[in-house]
C-alpha atoms as a PDB file:
ATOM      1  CA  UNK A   1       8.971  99.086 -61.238  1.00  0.00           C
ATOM      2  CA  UNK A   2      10.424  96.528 -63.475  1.00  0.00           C
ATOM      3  CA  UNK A   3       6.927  94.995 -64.032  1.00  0.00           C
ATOM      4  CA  UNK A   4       6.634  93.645 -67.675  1.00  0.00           C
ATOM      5  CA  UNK A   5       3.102  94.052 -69.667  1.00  0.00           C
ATOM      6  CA  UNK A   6       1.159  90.527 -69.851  1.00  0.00           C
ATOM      7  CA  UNK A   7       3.025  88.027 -72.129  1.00  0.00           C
ATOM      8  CA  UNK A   8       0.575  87.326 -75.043  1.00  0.00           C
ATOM      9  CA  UNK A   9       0.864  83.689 -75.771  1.00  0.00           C
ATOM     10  CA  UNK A  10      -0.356  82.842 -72.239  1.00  0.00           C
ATOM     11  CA  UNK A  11      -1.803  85.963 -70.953  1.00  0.00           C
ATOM     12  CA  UNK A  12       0.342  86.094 -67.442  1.00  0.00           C
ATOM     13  CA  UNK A  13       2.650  88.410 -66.337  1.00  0.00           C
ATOM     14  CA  UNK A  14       5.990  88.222 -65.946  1.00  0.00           C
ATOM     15  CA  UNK A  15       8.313  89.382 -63.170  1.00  0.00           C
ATOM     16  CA  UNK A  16      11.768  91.011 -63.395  1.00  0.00           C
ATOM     17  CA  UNK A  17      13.021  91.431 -60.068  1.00  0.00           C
ATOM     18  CA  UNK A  18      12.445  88.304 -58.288  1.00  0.00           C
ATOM     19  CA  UNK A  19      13.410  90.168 -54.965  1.00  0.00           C
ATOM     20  CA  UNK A  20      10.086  91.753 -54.940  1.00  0.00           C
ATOM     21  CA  UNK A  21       8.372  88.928 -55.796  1.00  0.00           C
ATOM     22  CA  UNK A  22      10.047  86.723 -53.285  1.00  0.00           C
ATOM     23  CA  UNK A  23       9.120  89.831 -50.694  1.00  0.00           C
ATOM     24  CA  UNK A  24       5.689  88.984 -51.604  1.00  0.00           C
ATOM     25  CA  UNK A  25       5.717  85.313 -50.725  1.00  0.00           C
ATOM     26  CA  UNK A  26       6.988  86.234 -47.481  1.00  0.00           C
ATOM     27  CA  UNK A  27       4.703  88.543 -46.941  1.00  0.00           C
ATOM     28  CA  UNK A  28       2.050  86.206 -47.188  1.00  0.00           C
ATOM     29  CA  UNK A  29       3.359  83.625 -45.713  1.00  0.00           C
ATOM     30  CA  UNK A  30       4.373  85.772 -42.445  1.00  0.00           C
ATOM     31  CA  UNK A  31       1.623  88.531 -42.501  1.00  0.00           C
ATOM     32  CA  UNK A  32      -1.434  87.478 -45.173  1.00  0.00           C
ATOM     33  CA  UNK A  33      -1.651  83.929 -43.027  1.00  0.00           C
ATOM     34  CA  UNK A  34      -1.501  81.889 -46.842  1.00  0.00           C
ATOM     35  CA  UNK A  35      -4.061  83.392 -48.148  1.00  0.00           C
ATOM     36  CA  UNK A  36      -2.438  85.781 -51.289  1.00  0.00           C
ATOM     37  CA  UNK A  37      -0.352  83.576 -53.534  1.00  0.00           C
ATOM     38  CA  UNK A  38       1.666  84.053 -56.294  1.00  0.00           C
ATOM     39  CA  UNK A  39      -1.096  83.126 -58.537  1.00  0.00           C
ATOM     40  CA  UNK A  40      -3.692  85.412 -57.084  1.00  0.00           C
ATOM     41  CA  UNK A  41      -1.239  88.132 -57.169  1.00  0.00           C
ATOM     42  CA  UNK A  42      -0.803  87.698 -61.107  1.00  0.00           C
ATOM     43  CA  UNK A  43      -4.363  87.564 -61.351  1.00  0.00           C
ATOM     44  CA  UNK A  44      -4.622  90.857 -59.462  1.00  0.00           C
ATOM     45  CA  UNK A  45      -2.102  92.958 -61.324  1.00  0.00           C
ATOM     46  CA  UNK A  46      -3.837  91.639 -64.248  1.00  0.00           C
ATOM     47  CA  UNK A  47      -6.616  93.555 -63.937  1.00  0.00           C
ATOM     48  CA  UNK A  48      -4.619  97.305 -64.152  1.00  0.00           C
ATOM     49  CA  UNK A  49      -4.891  96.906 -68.095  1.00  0.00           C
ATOM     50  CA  UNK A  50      -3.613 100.128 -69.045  1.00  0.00           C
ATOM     51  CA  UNK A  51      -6.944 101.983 -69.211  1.00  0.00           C
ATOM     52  CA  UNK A  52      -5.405 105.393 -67.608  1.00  0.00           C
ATOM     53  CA  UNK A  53      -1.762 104.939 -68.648  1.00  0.00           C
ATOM     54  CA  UNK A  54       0.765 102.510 -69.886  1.00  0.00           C
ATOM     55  CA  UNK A  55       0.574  99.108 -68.123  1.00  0.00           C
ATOM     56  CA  UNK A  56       3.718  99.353 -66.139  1.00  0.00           C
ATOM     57  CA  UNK A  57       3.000 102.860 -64.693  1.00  0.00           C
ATOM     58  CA  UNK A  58      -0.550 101.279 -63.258  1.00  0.00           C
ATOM     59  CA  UNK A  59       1.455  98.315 -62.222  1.00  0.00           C
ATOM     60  CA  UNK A  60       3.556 100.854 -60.335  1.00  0.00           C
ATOM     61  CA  UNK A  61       0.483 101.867 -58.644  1.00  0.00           C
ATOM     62  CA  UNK A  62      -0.717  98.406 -57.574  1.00  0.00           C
ATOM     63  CA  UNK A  63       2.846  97.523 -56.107  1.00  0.00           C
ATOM     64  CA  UNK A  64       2.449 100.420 -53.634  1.00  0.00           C
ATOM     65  CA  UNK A  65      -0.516  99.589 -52.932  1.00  0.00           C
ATOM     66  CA  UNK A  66       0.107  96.274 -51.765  1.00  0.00           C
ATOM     67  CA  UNK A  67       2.938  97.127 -49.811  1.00  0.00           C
ATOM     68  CA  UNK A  68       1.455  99.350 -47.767  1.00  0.00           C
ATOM     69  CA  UNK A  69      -1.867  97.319 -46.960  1.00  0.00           C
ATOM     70  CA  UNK A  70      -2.859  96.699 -43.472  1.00  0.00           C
ATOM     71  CA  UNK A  71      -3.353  93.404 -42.944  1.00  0.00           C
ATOM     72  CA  UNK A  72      -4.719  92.146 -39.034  1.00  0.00           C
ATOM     73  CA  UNK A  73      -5.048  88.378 -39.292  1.00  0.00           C
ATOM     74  CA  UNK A  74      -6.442  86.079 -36.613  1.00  0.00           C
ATOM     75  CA  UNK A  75      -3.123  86.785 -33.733  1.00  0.00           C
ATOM     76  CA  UNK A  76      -3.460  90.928 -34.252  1.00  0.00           C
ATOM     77  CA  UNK A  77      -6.723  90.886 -33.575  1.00  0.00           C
ATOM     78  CA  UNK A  78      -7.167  88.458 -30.429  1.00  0.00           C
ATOM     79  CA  UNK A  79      -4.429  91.158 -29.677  1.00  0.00           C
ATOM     80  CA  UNK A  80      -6.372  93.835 -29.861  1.00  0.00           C
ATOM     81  CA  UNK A  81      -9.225  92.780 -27.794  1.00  0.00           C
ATOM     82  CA  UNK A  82      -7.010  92.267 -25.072  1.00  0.00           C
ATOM     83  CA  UNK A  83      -5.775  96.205 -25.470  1.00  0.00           C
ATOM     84  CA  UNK A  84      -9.266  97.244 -25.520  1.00  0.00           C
ATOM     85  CA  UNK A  85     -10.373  95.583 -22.731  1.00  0.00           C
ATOM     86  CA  UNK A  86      -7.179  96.944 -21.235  1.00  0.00           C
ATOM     87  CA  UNK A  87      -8.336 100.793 -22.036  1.00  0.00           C
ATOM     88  CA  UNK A  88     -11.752 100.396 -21.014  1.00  0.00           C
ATOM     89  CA  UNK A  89     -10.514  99.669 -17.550  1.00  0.00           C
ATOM     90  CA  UNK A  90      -8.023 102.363 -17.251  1.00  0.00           C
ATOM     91  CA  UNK A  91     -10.502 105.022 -18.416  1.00  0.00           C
ATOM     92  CA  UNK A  92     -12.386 104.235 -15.555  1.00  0.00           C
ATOM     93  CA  UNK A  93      -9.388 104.906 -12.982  1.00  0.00           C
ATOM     94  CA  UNK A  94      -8.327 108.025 -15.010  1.00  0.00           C
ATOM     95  CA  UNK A  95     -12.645 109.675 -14.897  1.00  0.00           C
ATOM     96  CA  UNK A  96     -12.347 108.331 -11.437  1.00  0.00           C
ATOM     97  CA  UNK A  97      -9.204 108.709  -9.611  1.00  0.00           C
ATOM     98  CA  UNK A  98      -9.893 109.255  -6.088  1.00  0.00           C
ATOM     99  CA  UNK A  99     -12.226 106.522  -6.458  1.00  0.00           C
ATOM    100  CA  UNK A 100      -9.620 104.027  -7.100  1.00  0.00           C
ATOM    101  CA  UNK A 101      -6.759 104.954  -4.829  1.00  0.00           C
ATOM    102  CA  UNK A 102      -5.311 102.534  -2.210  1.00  0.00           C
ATOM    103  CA  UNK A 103      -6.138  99.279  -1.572  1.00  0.00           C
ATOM    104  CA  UNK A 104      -9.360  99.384  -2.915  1.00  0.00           C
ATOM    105  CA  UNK A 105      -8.282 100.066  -6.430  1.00  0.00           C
ATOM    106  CA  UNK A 106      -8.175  96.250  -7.571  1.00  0.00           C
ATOM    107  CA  UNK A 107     -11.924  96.065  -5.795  1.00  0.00           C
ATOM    108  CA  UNK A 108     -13.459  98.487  -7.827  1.00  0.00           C
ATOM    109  CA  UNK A 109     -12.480  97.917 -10.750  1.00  0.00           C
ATOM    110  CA  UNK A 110     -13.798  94.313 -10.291  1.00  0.00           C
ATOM    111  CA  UNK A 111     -16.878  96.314  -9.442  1.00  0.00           C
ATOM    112  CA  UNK A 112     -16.492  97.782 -12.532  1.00  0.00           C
ATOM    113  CA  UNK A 113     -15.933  94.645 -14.705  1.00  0.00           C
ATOM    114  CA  UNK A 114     -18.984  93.171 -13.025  1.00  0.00           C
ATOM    115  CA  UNK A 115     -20.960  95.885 -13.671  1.00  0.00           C
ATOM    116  CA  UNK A 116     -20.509  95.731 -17.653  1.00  0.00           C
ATOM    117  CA  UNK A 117     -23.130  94.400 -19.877  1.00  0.00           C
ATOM    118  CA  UNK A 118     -21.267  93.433 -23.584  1.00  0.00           C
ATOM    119  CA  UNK A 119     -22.706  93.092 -26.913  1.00  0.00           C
ATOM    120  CA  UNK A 120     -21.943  94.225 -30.410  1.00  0.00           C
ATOM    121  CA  UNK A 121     -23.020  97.154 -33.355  1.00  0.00           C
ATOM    122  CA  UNK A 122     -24.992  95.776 -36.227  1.00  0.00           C
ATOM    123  CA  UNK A 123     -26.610  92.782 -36.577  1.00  0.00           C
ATOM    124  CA  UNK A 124     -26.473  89.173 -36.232  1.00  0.00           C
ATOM    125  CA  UNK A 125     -23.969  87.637 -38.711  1.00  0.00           C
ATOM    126  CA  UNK A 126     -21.686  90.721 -39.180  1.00  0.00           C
ATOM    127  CA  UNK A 127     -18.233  91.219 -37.836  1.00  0.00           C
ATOM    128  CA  UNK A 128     -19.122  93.279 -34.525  1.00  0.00           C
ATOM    129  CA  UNK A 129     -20.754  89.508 -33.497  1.00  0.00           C
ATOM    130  CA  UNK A 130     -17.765  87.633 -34.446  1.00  0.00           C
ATOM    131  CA  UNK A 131     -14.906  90.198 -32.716  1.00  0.00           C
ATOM    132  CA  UNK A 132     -17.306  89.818 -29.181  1.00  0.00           C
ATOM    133  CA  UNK A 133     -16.724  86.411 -29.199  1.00  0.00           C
ATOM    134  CA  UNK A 134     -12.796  86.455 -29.385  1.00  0.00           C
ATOM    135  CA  UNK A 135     -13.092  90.016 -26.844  1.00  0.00           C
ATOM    136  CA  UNK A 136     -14.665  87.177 -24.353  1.00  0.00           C
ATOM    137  CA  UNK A 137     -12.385  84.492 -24.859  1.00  0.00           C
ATOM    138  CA  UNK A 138      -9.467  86.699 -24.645  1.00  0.00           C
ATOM    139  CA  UNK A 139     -10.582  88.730 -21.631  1.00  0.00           C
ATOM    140  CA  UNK A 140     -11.535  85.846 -20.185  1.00  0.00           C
ATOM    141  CA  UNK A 141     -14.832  86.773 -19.144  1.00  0.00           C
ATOM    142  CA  UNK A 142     -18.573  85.278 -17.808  1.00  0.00           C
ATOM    143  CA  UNK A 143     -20.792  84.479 -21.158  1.00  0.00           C
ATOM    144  CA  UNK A 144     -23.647  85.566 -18.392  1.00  0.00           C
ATOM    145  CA  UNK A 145     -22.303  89.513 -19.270  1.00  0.00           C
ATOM    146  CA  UNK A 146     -22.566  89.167 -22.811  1.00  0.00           C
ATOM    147  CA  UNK A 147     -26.161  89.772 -24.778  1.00  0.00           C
ATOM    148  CA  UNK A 148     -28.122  90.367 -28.243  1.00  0.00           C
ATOM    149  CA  UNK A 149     -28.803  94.322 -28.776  1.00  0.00           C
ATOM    150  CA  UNK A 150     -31.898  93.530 -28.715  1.00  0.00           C
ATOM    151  CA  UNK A 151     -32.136  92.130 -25.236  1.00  0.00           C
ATOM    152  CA  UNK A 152     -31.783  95.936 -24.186  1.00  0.00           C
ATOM    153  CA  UNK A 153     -34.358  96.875 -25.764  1.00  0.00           C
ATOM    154  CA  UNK A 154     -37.114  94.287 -25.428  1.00  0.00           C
ATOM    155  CA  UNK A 155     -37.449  93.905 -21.395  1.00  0.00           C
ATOM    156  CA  UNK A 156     -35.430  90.761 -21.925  1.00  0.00           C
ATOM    157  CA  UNK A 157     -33.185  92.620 -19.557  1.00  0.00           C
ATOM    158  CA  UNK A 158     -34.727  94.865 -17.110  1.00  0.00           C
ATOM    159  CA  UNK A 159     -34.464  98.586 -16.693  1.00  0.00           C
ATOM    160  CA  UNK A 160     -33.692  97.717 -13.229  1.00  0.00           C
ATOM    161  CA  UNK A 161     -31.096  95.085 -14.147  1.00  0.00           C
ATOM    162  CA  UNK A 162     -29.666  98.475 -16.957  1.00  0.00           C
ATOM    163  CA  UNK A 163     -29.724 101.450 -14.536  1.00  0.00           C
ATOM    164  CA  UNK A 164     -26.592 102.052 -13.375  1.00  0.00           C
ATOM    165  CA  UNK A 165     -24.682  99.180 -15.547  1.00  0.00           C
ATOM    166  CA  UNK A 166     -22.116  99.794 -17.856  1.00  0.00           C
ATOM    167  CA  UNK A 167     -22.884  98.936 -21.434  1.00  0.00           C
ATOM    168  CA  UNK A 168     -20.525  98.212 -23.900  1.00  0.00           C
ATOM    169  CA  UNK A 169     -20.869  97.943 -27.355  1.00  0.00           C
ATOM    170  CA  UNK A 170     -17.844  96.535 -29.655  1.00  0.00           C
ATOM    171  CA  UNK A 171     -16.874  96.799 -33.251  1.00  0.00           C
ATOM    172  CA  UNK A 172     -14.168  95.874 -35.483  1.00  0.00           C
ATOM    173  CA  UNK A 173     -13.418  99.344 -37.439  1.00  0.00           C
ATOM    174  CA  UNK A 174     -14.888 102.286 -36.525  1.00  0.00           C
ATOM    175  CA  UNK A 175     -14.460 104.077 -40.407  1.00  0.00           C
ATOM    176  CA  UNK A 176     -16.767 106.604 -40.625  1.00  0.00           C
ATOM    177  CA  UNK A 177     -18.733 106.399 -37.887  1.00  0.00           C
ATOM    178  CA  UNK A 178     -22.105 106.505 -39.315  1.00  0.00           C
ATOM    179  CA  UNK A 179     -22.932 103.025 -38.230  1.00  0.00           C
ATOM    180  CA  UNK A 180     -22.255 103.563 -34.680  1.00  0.00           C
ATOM    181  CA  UNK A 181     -24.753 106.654 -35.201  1.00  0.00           C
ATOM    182  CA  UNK A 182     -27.132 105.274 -36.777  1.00  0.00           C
ATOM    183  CA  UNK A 183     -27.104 102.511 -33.948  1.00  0.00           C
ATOM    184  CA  UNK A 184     -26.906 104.938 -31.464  1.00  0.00           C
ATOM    185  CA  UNK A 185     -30.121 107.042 -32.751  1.00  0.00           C
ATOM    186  CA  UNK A 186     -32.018 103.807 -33.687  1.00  0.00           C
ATOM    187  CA  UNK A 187     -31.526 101.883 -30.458  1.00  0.00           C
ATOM    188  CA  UNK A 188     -29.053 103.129 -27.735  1.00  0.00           C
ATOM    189  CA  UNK A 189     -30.721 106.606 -27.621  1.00  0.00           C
ATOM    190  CA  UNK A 190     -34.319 105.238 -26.468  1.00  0.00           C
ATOM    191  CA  UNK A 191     -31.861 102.892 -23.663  1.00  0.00           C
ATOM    192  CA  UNK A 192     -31.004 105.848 -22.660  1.00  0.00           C
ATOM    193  CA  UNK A 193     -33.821 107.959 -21.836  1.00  0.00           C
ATOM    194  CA  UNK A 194     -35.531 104.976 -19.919  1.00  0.00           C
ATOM    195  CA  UNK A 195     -32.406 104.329 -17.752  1.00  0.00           C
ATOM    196  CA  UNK A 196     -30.517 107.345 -17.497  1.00  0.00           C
ATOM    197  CA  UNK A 197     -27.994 106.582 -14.723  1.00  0.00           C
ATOM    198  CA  UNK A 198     -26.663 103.770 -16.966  1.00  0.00           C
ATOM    199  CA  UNK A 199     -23.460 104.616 -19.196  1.00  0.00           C
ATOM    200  CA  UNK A 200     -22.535 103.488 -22.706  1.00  0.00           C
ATOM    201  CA  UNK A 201     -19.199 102.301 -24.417  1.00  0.00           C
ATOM    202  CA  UNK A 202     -18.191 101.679 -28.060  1.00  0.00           C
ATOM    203  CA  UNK A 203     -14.957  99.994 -28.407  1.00  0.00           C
ATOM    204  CA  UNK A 204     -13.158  99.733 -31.763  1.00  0.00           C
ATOM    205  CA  UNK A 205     -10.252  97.477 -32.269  1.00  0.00           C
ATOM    206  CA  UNK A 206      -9.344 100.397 -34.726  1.00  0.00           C
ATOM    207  CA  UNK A 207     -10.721 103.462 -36.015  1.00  0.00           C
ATOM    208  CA  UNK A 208     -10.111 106.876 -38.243  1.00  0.00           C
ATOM    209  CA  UNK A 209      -9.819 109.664 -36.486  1.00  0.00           C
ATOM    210  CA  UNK A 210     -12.515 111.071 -38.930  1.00  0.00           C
ATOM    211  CA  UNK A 211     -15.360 108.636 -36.950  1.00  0.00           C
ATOM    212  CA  UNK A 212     -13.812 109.379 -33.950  1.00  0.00           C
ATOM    213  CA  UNK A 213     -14.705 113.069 -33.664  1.00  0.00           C
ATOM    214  CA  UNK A 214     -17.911 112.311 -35.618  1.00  0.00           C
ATOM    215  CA  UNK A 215     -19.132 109.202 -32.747  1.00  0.00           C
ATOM    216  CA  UNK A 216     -17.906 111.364 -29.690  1.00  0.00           C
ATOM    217  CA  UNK A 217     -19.724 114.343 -30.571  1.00  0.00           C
ATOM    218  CA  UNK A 218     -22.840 113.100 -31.965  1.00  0.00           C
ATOM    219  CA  UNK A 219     -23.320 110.503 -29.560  1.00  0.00           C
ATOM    220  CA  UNK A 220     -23.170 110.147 -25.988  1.00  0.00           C
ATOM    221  CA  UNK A 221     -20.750 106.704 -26.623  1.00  0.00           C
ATOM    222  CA  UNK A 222     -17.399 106.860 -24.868  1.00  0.00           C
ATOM    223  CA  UNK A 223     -15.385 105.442 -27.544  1.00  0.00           C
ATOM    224  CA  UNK A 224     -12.178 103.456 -26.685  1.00  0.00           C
ATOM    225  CA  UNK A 225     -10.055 102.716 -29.649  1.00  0.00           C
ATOM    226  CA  UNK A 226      -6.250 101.044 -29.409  1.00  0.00           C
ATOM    227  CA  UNK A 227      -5.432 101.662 -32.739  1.00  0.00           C
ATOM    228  CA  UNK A 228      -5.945 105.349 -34.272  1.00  0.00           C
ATOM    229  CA  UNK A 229      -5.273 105.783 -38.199  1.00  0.00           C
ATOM    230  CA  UNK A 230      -4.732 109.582 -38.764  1.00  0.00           C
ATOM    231  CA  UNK A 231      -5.239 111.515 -42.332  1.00  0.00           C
ATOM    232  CA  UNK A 232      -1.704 109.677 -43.172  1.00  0.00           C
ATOM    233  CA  UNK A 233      -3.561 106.354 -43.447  1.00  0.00           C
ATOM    234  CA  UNK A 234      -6.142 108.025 -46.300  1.00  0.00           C
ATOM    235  CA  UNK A 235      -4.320 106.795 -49.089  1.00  0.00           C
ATOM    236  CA  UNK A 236      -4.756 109.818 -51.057  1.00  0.00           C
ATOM    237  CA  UNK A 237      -4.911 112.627 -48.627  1.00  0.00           C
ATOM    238  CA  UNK A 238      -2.429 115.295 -48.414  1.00  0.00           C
ATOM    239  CA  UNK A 239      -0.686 114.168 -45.673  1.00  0.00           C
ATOM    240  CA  UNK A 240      -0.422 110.263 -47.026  1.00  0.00           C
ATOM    241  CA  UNK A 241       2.425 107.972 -46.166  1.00  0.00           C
ATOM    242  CA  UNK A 242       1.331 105.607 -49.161  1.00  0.00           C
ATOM    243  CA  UNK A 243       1.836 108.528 -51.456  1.00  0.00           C
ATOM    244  CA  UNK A 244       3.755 110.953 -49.885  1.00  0.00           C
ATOM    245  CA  UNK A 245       4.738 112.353 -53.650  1.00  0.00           C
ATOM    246  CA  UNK A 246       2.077 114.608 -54.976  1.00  0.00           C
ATOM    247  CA  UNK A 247       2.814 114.132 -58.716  1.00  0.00           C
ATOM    248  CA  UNK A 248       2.971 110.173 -58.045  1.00  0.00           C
ATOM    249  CA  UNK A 249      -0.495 110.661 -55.444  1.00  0.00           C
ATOM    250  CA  UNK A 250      -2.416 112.361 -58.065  1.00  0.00           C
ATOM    251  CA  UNK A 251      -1.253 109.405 -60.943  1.00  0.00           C
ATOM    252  CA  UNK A 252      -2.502 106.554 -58.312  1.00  0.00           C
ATOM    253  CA  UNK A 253      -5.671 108.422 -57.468  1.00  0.00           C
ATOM    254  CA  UNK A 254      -6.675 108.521 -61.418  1.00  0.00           C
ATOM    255  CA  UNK A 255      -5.661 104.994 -61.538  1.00  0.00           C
ATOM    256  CA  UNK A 256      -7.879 103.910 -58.545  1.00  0.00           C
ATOM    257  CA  UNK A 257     -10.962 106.363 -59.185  1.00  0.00           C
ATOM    258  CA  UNK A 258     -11.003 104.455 -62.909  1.00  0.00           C
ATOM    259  CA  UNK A 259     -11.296 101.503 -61.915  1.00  0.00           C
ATOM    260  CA  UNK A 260     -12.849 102.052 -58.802  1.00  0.00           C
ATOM    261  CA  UNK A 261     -15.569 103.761 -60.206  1.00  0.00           C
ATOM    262  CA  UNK A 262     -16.462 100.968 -62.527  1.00  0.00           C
ATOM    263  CA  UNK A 263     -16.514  98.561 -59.502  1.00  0.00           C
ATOM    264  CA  UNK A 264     -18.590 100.470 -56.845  1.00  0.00           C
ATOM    265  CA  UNK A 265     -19.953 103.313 -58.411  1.00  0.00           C
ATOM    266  CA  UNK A 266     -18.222 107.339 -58.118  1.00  0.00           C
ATOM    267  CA  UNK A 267     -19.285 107.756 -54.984  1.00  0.00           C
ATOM    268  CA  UNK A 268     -17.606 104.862 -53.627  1.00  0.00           C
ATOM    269  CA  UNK A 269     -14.766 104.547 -55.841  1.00  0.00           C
ATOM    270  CA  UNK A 270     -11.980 105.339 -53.580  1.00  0.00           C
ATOM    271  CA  UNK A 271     -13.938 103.062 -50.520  1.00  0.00           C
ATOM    272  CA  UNK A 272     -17.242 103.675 -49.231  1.00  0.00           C
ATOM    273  CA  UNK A 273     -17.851 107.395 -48.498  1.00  0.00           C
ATOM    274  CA  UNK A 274     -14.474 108.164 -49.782  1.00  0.00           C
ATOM    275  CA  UNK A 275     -13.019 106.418 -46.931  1.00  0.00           C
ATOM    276  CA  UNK A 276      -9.932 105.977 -48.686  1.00  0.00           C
ATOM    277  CA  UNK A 277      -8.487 102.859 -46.520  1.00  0.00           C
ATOM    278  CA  UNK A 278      -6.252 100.189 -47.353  1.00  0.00           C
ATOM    279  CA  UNK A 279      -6.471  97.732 -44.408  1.00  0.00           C
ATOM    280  CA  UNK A 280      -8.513  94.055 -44.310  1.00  0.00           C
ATOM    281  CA  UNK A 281      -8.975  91.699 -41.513  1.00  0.00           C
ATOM    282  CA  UNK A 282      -8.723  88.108 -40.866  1.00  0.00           C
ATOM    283  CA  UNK A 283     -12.439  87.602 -40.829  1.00  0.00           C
ATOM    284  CA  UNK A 284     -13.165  90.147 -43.736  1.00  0.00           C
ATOM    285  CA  UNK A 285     -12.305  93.395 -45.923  1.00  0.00           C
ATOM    286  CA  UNK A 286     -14.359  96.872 -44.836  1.00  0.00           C
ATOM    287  CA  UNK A 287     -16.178  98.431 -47.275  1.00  0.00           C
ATOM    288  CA  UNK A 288     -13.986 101.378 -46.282  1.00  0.00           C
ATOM    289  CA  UNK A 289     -10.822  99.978 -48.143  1.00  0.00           C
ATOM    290  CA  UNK A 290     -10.260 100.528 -51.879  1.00  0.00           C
ATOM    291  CA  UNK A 291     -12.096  98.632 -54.205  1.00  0.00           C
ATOM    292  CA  UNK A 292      -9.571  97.744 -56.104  1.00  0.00           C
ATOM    293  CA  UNK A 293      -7.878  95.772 -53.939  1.00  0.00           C
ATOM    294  CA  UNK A 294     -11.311  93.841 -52.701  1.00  0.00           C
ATOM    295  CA  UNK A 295     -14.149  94.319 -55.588  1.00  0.00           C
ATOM    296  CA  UNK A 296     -15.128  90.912 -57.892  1.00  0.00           C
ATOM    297  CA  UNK A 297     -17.904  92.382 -59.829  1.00  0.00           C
ATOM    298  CA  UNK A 298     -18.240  91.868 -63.413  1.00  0.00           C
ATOM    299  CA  UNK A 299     -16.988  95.123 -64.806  1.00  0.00           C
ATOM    300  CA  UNK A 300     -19.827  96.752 -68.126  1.00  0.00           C
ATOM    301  CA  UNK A 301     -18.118  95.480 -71.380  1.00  0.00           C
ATOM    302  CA  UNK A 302     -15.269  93.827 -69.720  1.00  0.00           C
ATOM    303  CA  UNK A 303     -13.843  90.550 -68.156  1.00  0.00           C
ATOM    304  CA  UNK A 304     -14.214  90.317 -64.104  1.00  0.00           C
ATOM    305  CA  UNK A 305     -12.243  91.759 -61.950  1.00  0.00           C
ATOM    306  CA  UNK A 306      -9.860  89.764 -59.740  1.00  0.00           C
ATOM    307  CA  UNK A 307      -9.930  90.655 -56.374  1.00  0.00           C
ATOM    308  CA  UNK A 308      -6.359  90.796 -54.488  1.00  0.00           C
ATOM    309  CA  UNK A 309      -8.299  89.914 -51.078  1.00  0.00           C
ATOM    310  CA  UNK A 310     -12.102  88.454 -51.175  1.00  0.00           C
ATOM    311  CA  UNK A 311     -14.621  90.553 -49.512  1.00  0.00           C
ATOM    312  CA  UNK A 312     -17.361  88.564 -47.563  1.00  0.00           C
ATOM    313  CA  UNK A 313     -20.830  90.281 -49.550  1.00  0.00           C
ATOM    314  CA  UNK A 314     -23.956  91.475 -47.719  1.00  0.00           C
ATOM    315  CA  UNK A 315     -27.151  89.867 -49.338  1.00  0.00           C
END
């Protein structure tokens, strides 16, 4: 890759083709919204300290992995909320189409709209809280249809006020699917054996297609998702456009479990649950995504780790 090993009188690394590096800058200054400089890059590839292999060959493996991160800053995701919001209406005219033929189509589906309770998966705090608030101000929509999870559940809202509504429940990645589960078992379930004529909605601004077919068929969510990552996205999967090389897939996944195993522990060292991701928001980095690329923990018997994008911890 033309990536020399750190120099030893000052411990930084030094680049040989400035095209790459001047890729990089652009990169960040076009897509990463400022926030991975030249200096935190150095500090990243830093950490690949020829544990597995020689230090340019891990190198290697750090270069493709940032070029083929996902990055969604603050524009992609307002973005998004406006596509979801989008879907969720037209699945409604596709489940009922001779409901919303002629001119009544544009009246029902302000029927519709009206009918829609929103609020978020997980708790107070967390990203699903953060992405409702932009899904308002993008769609443009009464704060009077927006509520705390728990105002389904504690007569805050009536079962009256429920049966029949529309709720709709909204995420930022849907990655393995065993939060919306969980939150659907814990919370939504009880909903909806008290009011059993109201219906329920998960939208993702992006999910796996893994969680996908876990949510739809162990809940009784209709999940609406504008962005789908296939197997292809799974860094190290068979089918992986990161990787598409098996010799040069198997090297990176060494590389990554190494490290990654020191930073989060085997069972998450290629993301949480084996996720396998490589993708980060504006707001945050999932759990889902490498560790490498977010992790700051103090590795056992070694210097810290530098992380290439900061993850937000929960305490």
């Amino acid at each position: 890759m033309g990536w020399q090993k750190p120099d030893e009188s000052n411990g930084e690394l030094k680049l040989t083709e400035e095209e790459l590096l001047l890729e990089i800058v652009d990169r960040n200054r076009y897509v990463w919204e400022d926030r991975v400089t030249r200096k935190i890059v150095m500090a990243w590839l830093s950490n690949f300290s020829g544990e597995v292999s020689e230090c340019p060959k891990e190198y290697g493996v750090a270069i493709d992995l940032l070029n083929n991160f996902l990055y969604y800053g603050e524009k992609e995701i307002k973005y998004l909320c406006r596509a979801a919001f989008s879907l969720l209406k037209r699945s409604q005219i596709v489940e009922n189409t001779s409901l919303y033929l002629g001119t009544t189509a544009r009246n029902s589906i302000s029927e519709f709209i009206k009918s829609c309770k929103f609020s978020y998966i997980g708790r107070a705090g967390e990203s699903g809280a953060l992405i409702l608030y932009h899904f308002r101000q993008e769609n443009r929509l009464s704060i009077n249809q927006f509520a705390e999870p728990t105002a389904f559940l504690t007569g805050e809202i009536s079962d009256t006020e429920l049966s029949g509504a529309n709720l709709v429940f909204i995420d930022d990645f849907l990655g393995t699917g065993r939060t919306a589960c969980d939150f659907w078992n814990s919370k939504i379930a009880a909903i909806k054996e008290r009011c059993p004529r109201a219906k329920f909605h998960f939208l993702a601004l992006l999910a796996t297609t893994r969680a996908l077919d876990k949510v739809r068929s162990r809940t009784g969510l209709t999940v609406i998702c504008p962005q789908i990552l296939d197997d292809s996205h799974r860094v190290f999967s068979e089918t992986s456009s990161v990787f598409p090389d098996r010799e040069k897939r198997d090297f990176a996944k060494r590389v990554c479990e190494f490290y990654g195993c020191h930073l989060a522990g085997r069972p998450h060292a290629l993301g949480y649950r084996n996720s396998q991701t490589l993708l980060g928001f504006h707001h945050n980095i999932p759990d889902n995504t490498l560790p490498v690329i977010w992790s700051e923990v103090e590795r056992p018997n070694s210097r810290k780790w530098h992380p290439l994008f900061k993850r937000g911890p929960k305490f």
